[in-house]
Protein backbone atom coordinates (compact mmCIF):
# COMPACT_ATOMS: atom_id res chain seq x y z
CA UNK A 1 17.42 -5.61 -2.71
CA UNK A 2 15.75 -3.96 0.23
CA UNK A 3 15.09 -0.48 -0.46
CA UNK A 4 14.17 1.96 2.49
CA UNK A 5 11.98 5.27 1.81
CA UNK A 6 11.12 7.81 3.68
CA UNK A 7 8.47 6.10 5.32
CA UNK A 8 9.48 3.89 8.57
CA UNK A 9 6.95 1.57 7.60
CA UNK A 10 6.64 1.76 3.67
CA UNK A 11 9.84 -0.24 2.18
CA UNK A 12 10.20 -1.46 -2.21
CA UNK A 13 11.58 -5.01 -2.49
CA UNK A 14 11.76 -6.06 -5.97
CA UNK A 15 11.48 -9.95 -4.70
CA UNK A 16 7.99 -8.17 -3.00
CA UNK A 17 5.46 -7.74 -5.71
CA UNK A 18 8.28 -6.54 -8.07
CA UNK A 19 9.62 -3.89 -5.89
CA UNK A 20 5.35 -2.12 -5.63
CA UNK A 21 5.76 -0.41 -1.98
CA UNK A 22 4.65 -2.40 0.63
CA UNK A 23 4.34 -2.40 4.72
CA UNK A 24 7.67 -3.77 5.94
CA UNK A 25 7.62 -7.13 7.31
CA UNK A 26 4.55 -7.67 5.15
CA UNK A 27 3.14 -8.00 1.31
CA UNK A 28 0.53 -5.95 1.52
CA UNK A 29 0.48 -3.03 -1.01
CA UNK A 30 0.39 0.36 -0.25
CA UNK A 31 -2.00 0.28 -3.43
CA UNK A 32 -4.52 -2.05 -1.04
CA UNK A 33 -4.48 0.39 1.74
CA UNK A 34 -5.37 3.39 0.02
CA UNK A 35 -8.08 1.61 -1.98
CA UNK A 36 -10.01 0.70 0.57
CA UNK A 37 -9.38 4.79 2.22
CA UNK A 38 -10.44 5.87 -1.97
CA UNK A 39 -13.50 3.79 -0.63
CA UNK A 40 -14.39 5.64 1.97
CA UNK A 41 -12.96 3.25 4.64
CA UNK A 42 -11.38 4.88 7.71
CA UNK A 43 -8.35 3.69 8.62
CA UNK A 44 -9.45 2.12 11.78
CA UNK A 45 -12.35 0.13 9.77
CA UNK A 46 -8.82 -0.26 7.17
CA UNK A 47 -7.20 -2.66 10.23
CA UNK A 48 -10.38 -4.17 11.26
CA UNK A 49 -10.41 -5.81 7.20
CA UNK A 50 -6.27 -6.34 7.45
CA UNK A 51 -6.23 -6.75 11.05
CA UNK A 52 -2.11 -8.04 10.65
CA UNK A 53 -1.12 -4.06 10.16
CA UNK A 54 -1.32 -1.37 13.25
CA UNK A 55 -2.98 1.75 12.75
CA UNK A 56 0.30 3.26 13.09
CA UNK A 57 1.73 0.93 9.46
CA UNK A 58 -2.09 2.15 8.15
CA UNK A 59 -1.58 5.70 8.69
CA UNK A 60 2.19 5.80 7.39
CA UNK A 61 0.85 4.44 4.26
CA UNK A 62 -1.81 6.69 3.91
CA UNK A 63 1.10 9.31 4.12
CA UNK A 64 2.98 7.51 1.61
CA UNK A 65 -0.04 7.72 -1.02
CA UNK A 66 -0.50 11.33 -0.38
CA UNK A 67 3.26 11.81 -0.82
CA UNK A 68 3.45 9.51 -4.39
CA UNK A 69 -0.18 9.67 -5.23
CA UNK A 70 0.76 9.22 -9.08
CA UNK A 71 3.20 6.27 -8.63
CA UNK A 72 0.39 4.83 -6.36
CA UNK A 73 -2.37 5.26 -8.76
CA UNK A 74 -0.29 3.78 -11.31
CA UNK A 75 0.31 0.28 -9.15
CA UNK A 76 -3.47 0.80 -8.41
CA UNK A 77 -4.49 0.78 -12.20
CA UNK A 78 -2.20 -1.41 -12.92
CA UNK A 79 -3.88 -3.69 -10.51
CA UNK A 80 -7.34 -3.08 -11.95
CA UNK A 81 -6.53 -3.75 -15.67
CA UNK A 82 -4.88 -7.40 -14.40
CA UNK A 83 -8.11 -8.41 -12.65
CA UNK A 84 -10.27 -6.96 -15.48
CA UNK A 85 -8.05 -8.54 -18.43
CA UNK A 86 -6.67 -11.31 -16.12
């Protein structure tokens, strides 16, 4: 099931990464995006590395992270224990 959010770029798809938000029409994470902005990365330097998003789909999900920073940070240590503990 498909679920829209607030976002007109951000949907949760639990056959997507088990429902983590992603860019519609993609599978990339939220999480991904605002890792590499965490980084430092601007967002335009963000689509030059994932050049299959638009600034516009980078920017939205920026929004999205500053809008659910904790459920974010959750996915993104979530993320980090898997690759440390595999």
């Amino acid at each position: 099931m498909v679920v829209a959010t607030e976002h007109p770029y951000v949907i949760k798809n639990k056959k997507i990464i088990g429902g983590e938000p992603v860019i519609k029409g993609t599978r990339t994470p939220i999480r991904a995006i605002a890792e590499w902005w965490k980084f430092g990365v601007a967002p335009e330097e963000i689509k030059e590395n994932l050049p299959h998003l638009t600034l516009a789909q980078i920017f939205d999900a920026l929004s999205y992270y500053n809008d659910h920073r904790k459920e974010i940070e959750t996915y993104i240590t979530q993320n980090n224990n898997l690759l440390v503990n595999g």
